[in-house]
Every structure is written in structure tokens, then in C-alpha cells.
Protein backbone atom coordinates (compact mmCIF):
# COMPACT_ATOMS: atom_id res chain seq x y z
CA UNK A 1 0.00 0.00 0.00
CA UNK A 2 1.47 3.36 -1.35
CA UNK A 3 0.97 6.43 1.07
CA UNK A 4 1.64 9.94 -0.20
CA UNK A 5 1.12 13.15 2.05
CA UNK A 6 0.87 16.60 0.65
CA UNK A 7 3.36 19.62 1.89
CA UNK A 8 1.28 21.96 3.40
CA UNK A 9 1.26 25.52 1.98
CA UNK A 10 3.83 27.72 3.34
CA UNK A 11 2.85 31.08 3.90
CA UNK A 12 5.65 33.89 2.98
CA UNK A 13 6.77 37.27 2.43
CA UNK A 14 8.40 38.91 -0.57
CA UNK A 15 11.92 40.21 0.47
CA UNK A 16 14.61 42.15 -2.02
CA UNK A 17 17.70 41.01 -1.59
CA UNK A 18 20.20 44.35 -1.22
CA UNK A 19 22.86 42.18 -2.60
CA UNK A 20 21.75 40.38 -5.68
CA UNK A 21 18.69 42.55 -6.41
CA UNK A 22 16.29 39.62 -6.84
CA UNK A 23 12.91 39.02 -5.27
CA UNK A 24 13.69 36.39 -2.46
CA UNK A 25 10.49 34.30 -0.49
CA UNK A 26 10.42 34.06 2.80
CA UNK A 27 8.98 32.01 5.61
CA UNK A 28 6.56 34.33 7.62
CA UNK A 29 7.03 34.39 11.00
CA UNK A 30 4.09 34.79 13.28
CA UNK A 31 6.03 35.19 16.59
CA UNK A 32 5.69 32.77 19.39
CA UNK A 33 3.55 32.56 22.36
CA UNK A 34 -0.10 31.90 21.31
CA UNK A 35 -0.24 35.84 19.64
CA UNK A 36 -3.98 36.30 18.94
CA UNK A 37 -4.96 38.62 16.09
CA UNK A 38 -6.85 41.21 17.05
CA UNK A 39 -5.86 41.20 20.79
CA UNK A 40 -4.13 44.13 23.05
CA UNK A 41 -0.47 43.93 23.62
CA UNK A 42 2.01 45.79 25.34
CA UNK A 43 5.60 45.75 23.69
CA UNK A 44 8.68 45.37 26.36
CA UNK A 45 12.38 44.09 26.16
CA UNK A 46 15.01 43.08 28.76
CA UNK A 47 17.05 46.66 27.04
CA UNK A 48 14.48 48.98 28.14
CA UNK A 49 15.81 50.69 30.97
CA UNK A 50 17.56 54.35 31.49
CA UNK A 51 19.78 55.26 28.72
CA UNK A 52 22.45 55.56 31.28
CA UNK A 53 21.27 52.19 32.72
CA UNK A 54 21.73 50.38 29.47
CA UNK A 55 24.99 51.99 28.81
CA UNK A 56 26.31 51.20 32.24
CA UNK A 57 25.56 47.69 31.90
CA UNK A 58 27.25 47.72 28.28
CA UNK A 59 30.21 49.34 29.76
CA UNK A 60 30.72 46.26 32.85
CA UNK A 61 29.97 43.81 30.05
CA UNK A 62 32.71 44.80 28.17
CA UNK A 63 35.07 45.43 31.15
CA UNK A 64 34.60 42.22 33.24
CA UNK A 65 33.02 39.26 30.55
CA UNK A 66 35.33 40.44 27.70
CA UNK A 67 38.19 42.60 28.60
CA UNK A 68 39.12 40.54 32.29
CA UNK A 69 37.85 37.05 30.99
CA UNK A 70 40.08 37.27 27.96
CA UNK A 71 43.07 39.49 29.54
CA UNK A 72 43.06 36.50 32.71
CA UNK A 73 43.36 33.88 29.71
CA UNK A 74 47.22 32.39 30.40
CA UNK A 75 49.52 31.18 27.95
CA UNK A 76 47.70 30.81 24.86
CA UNK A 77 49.29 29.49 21.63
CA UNK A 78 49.41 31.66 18.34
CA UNK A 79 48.09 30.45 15.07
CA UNK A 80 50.95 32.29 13.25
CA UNK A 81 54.48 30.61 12.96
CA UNK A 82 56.76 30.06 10.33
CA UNK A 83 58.45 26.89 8.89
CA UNK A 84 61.42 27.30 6.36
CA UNK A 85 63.04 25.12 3.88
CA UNK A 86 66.62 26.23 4.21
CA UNK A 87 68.40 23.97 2.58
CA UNK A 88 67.31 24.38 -1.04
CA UNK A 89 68.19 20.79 -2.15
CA UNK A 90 66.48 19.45 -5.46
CA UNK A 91 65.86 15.93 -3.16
CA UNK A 92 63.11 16.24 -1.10
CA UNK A 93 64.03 13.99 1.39
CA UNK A 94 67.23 16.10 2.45
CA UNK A 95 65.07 19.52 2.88
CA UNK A 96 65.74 20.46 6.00
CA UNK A 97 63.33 22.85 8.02
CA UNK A 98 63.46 25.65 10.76
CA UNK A 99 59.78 25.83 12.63
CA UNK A 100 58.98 29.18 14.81
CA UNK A 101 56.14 28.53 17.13
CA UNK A 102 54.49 31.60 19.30
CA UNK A 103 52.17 31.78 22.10
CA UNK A 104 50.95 34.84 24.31
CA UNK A 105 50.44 35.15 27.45
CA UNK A 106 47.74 37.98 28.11
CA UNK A 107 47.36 37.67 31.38
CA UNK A 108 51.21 38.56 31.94
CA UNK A 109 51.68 42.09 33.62
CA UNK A 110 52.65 45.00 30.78
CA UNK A 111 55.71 46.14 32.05
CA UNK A 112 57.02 42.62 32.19
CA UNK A 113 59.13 41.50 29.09
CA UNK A 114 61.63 39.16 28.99
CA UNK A 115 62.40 39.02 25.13
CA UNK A 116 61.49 35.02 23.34
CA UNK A 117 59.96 34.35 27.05
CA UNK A 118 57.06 36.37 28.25
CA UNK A 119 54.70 37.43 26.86
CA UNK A 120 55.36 36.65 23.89
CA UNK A 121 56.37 33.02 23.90
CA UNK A 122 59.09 31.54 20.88
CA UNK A 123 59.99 28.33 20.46
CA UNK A 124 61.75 26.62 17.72
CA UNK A 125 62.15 23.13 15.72
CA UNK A 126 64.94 21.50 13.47
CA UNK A 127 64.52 18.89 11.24
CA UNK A 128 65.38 16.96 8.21
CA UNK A 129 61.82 15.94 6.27
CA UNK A 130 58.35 17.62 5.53
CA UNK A 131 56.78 15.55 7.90
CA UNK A 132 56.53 16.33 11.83
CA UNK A 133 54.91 13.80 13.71
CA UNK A 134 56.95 10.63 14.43
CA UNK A 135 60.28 12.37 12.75
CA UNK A 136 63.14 10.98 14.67
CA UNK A 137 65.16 13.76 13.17
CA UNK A 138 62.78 16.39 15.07
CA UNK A 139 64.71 19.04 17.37
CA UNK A 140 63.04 20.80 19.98
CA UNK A 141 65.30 24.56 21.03
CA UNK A 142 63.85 26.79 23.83
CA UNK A 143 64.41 30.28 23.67
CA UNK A 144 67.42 29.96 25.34
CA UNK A 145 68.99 27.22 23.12
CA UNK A 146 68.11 29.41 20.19
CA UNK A 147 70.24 32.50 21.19
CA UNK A 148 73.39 30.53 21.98
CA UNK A 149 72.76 28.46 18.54
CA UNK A 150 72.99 31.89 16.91
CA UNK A 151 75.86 33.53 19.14
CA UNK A 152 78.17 30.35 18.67
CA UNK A 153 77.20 29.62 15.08
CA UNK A 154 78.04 33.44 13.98
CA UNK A 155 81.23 33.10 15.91
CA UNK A 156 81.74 29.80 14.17
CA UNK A 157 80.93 30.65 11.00
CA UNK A 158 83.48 33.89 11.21
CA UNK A 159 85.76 31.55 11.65
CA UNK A 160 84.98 29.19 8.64
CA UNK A 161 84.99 31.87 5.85
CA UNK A 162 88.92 32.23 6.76
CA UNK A 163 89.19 28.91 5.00
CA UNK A 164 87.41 30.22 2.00
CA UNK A 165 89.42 29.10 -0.89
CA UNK A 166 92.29 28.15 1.10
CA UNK A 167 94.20 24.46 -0.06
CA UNK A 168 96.29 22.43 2.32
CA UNK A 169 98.39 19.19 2.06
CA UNK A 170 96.46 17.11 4.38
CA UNK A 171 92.34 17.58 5.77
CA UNK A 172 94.88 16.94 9.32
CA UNK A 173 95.84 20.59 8.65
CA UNK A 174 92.84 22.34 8.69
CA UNK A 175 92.41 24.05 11.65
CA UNK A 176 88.37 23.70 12.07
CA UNK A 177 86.57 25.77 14.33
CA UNK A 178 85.93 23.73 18.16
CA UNK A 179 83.10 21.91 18.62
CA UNK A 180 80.27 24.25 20.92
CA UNK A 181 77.99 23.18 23.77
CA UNK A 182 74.61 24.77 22.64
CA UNK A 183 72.55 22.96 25.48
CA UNK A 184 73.12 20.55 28.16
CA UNK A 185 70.42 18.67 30.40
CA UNK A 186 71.79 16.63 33.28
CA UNK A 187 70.73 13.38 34.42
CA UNK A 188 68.14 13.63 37.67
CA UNK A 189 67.22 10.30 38.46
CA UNK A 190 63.83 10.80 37.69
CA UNK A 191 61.97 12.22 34.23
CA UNK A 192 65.48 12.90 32.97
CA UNK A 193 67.83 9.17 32.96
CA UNK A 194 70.74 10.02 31.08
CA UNK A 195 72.11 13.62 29.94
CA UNK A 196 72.01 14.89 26.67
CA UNK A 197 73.81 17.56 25.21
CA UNK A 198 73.33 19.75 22.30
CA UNK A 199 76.19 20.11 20.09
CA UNK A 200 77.45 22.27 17.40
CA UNK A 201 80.24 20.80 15.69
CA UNK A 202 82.17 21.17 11.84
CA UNK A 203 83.34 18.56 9.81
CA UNK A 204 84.80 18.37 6.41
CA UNK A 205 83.05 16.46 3.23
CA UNK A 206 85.11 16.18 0.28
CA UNK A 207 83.54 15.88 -3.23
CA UNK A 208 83.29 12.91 -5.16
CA UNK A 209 86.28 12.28 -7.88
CA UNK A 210 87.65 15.80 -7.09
CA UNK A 211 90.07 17.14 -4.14
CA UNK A 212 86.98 20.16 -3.30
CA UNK A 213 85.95 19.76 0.62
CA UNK A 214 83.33 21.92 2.03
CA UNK A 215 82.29 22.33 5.72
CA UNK A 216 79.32 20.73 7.20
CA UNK A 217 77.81 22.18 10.39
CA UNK A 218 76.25 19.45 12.17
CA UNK A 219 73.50 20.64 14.79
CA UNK A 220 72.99 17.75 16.95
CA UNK A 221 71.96 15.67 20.44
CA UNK A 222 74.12 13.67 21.88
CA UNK A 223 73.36 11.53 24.80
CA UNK A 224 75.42 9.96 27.19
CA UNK A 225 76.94 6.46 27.39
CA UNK A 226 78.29 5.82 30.83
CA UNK A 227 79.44 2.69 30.26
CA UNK A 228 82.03 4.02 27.74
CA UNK A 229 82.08 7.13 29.65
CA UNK A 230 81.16 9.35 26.51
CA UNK A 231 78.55 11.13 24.28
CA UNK A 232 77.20 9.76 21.31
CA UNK A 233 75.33 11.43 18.92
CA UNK A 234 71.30 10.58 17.97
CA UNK A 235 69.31 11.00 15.35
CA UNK A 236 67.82 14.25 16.62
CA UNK A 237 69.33 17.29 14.17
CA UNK A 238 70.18 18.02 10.63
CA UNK A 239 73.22 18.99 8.78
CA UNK A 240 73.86 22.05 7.06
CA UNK A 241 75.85 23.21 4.08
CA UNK A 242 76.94 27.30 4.85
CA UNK A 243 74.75 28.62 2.75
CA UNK A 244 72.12 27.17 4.62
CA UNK A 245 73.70 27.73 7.87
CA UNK A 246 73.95 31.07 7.28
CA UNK A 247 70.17 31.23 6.05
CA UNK A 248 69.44 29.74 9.33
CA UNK A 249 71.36 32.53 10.95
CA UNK A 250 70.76 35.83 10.11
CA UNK A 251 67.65 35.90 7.81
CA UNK A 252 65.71 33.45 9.52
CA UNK A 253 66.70 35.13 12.92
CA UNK A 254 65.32 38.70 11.69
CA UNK A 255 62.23 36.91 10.53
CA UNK A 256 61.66 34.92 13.67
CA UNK A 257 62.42 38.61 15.98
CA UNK A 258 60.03 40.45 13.43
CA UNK A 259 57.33 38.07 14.28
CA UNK A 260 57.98 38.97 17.90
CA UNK A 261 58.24 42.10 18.28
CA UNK A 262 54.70 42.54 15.92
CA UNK A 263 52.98 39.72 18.58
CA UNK A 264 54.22 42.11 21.78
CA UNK A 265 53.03 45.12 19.57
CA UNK A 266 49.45 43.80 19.48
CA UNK A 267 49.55 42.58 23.48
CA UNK A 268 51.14 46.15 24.10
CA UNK A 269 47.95 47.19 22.13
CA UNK A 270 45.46 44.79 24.13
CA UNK A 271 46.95 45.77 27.51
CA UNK A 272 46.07 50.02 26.65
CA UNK A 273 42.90 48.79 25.41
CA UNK A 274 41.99 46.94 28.77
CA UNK A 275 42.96 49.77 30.72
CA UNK A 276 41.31 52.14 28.24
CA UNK A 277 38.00 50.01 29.11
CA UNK A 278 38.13 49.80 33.16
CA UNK A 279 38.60 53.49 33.09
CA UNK A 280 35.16 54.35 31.18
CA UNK A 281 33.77 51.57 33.09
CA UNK A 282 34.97 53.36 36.64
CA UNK A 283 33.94 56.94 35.12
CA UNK A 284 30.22 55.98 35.03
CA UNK A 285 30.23 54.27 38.37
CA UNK A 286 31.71 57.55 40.07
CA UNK A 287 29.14 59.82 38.03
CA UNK A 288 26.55 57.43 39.16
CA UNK A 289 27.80 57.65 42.92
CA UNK A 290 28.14 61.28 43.02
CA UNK A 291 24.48 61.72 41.83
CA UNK A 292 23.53 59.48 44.78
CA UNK A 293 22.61 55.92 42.95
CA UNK A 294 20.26 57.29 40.55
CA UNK A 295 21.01 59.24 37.04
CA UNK A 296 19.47 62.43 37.21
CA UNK A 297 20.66 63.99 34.08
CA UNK A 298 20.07 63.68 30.48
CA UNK A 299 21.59 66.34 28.90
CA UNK A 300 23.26 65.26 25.06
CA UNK A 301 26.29 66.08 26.44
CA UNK A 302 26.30 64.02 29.27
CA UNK A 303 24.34 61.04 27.67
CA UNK A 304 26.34 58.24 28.21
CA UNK A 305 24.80 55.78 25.81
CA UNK A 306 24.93 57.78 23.06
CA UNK A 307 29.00 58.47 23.43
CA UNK A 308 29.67 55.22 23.60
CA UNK A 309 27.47 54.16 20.47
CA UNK A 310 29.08 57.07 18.36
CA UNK A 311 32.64 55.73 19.86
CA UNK A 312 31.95 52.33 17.97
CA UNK A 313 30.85 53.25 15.07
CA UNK A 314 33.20 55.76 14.75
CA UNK A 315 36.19 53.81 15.03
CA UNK A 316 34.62 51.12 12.29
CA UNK A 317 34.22 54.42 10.14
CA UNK A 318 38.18 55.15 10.53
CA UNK A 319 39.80 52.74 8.25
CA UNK A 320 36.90 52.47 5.52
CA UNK A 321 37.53 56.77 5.21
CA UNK A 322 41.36 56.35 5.12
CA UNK A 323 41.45 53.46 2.71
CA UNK A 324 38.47 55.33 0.84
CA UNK A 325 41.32 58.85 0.99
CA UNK A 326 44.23 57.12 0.02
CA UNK A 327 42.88 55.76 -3.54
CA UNK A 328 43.13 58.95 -4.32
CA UNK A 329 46.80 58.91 -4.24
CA UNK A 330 47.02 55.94 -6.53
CA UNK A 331 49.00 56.56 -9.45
CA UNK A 332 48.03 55.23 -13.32
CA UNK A 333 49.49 52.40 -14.69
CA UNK A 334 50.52 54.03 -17.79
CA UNK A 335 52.20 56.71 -15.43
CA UNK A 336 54.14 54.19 -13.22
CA UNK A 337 55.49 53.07 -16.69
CA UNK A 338 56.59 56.55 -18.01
CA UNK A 339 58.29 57.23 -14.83
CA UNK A 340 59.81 53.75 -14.32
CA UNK A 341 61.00 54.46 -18.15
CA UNK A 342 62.13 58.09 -17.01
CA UNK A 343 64.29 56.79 -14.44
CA UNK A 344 66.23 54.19 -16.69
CA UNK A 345 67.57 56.51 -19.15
């Protein structure tokens, strides 16, 4: 047996659509709560209060749920990084990466900065691959480990371009810059078993069918053998050619401190903005004290509710008027060719 069941008729209302100009149908609403045609209603909402009322309210909102709530947030970890090829190898499987990793901490006191640290978190990753997870090559540098990477690797590197062209009798004659500690992490007897040190080290490779030999920067983990009383190196590192050590460096240092300094820019920002807030916030509470609990005024000038409206909209307004202002400074194709022309000749 076959059952069929008709749609009911929907009732709607004819709306034009402000963005593609067409005639759009839509489901009438007749409100909720057994409304009865034809019968008396009064119309009230949970905003209708004193205009100073409402904007006092908006003005605590915005100071304790947002501002506080947000500001008391902890450590929180930064969508933004960066992760570089440095290597520039044709192979894929010899790329070899540099990760920056950020995280903010806006609940951390303005005036205290401690660079890579607080509040503006950096940490940073070596490793030979594209993948991450399970990469046995994956190095893991706090702060800390980063700037001593950089101080002995410049002073290393000084070192190496002395060398630069330079032929000897025997490799047993070059005199190769010393190995550097970078990081060390003792042995506790608990979490920690064995220590492990993070080396920086050069070593010579010499071309195939040809007497060239270039320097190889090896930075690596070592971890202890205390049987043999020694430390042998792990998997954990990657080694670099000079170019790419020198990438690693000096222009992926600037990028990694630009990145930083931008992140504390924007908590420097929050912070004024959070102070900016409790202050209107503790304005209307002392007006509202001194006229004994209840607002007596309602002058335009001292109508709270509209100054704070006008202060939002305003400040959307700002950057739609300046971007709107500065396309009048934009100069003609054909004009940026005659003057690139100009200048050439």
C-alpha cells in the first residue's frame, strides 16, 4: 500500500535582496507565544531601561566578561608561525626545516618582558623531512637554546669563511673551528635518565672524484653512554651546508624577531585597550555615585549611551575613510610606466 502526504502551503513574504537585487520568499514568522490577532499587547524588552542604565551595563559587560575574561586567559598558543626550507636541495628527502612557534600570554603584567619568554612566547624546531609527527630527526630549542645556537654559530661561521678558498696538504691541517655546547640537560634520576647535550660541531666532506671539501655544520643531540664514559650522537638534528647555515642565521633570525616584536606590539595594544575600558567603566560608576545611585541627568552632552554608540561606530568608520582617501593617491598604470621608463635613461 502506497501512502503519499501533501506539503502543506507555506505562507511567505516577498523580500529584495540588497545584494543580488532579486525578489527572495520568505517564511513568515508569526512570533511565538499563542499571539492572537486582534488582541491588546504591550511591547517590552530586557534593554528597556535608562539610557544611562543600558549603557552602564554595556560598559561592565565589556570590562569584566570580555576585557578581564580574555586578559586572565594564560599562555595561549598563536596560530601564526613560520616553517622554512633552508636547505634548497632538489631531493626532497634532504630539505631540512626551521619551525617558529608563538604563544601569548595575556594575562602577563605589561611592564614585564623578557624578550622570546614572556609574553610573547618563541619556540623553535629542526629537522630533516616535511613531515613532523613521528620524525626521529625532530629538534626541539627553547628560547634559550636558540640564542646561543645563533651567538656560537656566527662566531663559528666567522671563523669558517677564513678557509674560503684556502688548499692544504692534508684535511689533518685544517684548523676547524671547536666543537660548541649549545645545550646541556643533566641526568636527575627521575623524568630525565641520562644527559644529553646539544652540540654544534664542523666537519669536512670532500667531493666525489675531485680534491673540493666543504664544511658541514652538524647541529645535533648527543646523549650519554656511561658505560664508555662518553657522548654519542642521535638522530635528533640536521646537517647544514653554509649557505644554509647562514640562512638559518641571520635571515631566519630577523624573521623569527620580526614576528615577535609585531605579537608584543598587538599585546602592548590589548593591555592600553583593557585599561582604556576599566577606566570608562569606573567613570560611570563615580558619576553614578556622586548623583547618589540614581542618574538624574540627560543632557546630550552628558548622555552616556549615546558616546559610547558614536565611539563604535566611529572607530569602524576610521579605516573604511582612510582606505576610501588614500585611492586617491594611486597613481596610473601608464604613469608608473613613463616614470619607471624616465628613471632608466
Amino acid at each position: 500500500m502506497a501512502f503519499s502526504a501533501k506539503r502543506s502551503r507555506v505562507e511567505t513574504v516577498p523580500l529584495e535582496s540588497s545584494i543580488s537585487g532579486k525578489t527572495l520568499n520568505i517564511q513568515k514568522s508569526i512570533g511565538f507565544g499563542q499571539l492572537i490577532a486582534g488582541e491588546a499587547i504591550t511591547i517590552r524588552s530586557n534593554l528597556a531601561q535608562h539610557r544611562r542604565d543600558i549603557a552602564m551595563q554595556a560598559r561592565d559587560f565589556l570590562a569584566t566578561e570580555v576585557c578581564v575574561t580574555h586578559q586572565m586567559g594564560g599562555l595561549k598558543a598563536l596560530p601564526w608561525g613560520l616553517d622554512i626550507e633552508i636547505s634548497g636541495s632538489t631531493m626532497i628527502s634532504d630539505h631540512k626545516f626551521v619551525s617558529v612557534r608563538y604563544a601569548m600570554n595575556l594575562s602577563e603584567a605589561p611592564s614585564k618582558v623578557v624578550v622570546g619568554q614572556t609574553p610573547v612566547e618563541m619556540k623553535f624546531g629542526l629537522r630533516k623531512g616535511h613531515f613532523v609527527l613521528s620524525n626521529k630527526t625532530s629538534l626541539g630549542l627553547t628560547y634559550d637554546d636558540w640564542t646561543n645556537l645563533l651567538r656560537h654559530g656566527r662566531d663559528m661561521l666567522t671563523e669558517l669563511r677564513t678557509l674560503e678558498n684556502r688548499s692544504f696538504d692534508s684535511f689533518e691541517d685544517v684548523d676547524l673551528p671547536e666543537m660548541r655546547v649549545v645545550r646541556e640537560i643533566r641526568a636527575d634520576g627521575f623524568g630525565q635518565k641520562q644527559t644529553m647535550i646539544l652540540l654544534l660541531t664542523v666537519s669536512l666532506a670532500k667531493k666525489r672524484d675531485s680534491d673540493i671539501c666543504v664544511p658541514v655544520i652538524n647541529i645535533r643531540e648527543y646523549a650519554e653512554d656511561t658505560k664508555n664514559d662518553c657522548f654519542l650522537a642521535t638522530q635528533k638534528g640536521v646537517g647544514l651546508g653554509l649557505k644554509s647555515f647562514y640562512r638559518l642565521l641571520f635571515p631566519v633570525a630577523e624573521a623569527a624577531r620580526k614576528f615577535h616584536d609585531l605579537f608584543l606590539t598587538v599585546k602592548v595594544g590589548l593591555d592600553e585597550y583593557f585599561v582604556e575600558v576599566d577606566k570608562r567603566f569606573s567613570a560611570i560608576q563615580k558619576t553614578l555615585k556622586d548623583e547618589g545611585g540614581v542618574w538624574r541627568h540627560l543632557d546630550d552632552d552628558k548622555d552616556e549611551l549615546t558616546k559610547d554608540e558614536r565611539r563604535v561606530t566611529g572607530t569602524e568608520n576610521v579605516l573604511n575613510d582612510s582606505v576610501a582617501d588614500d585611492m586617491d593617491d594611486i597613481i596610473a598604470l601608464q604613469d608608473l610606466e613613463s616614470d619607471a621608463l624616465a628613471s632608466a635613461f
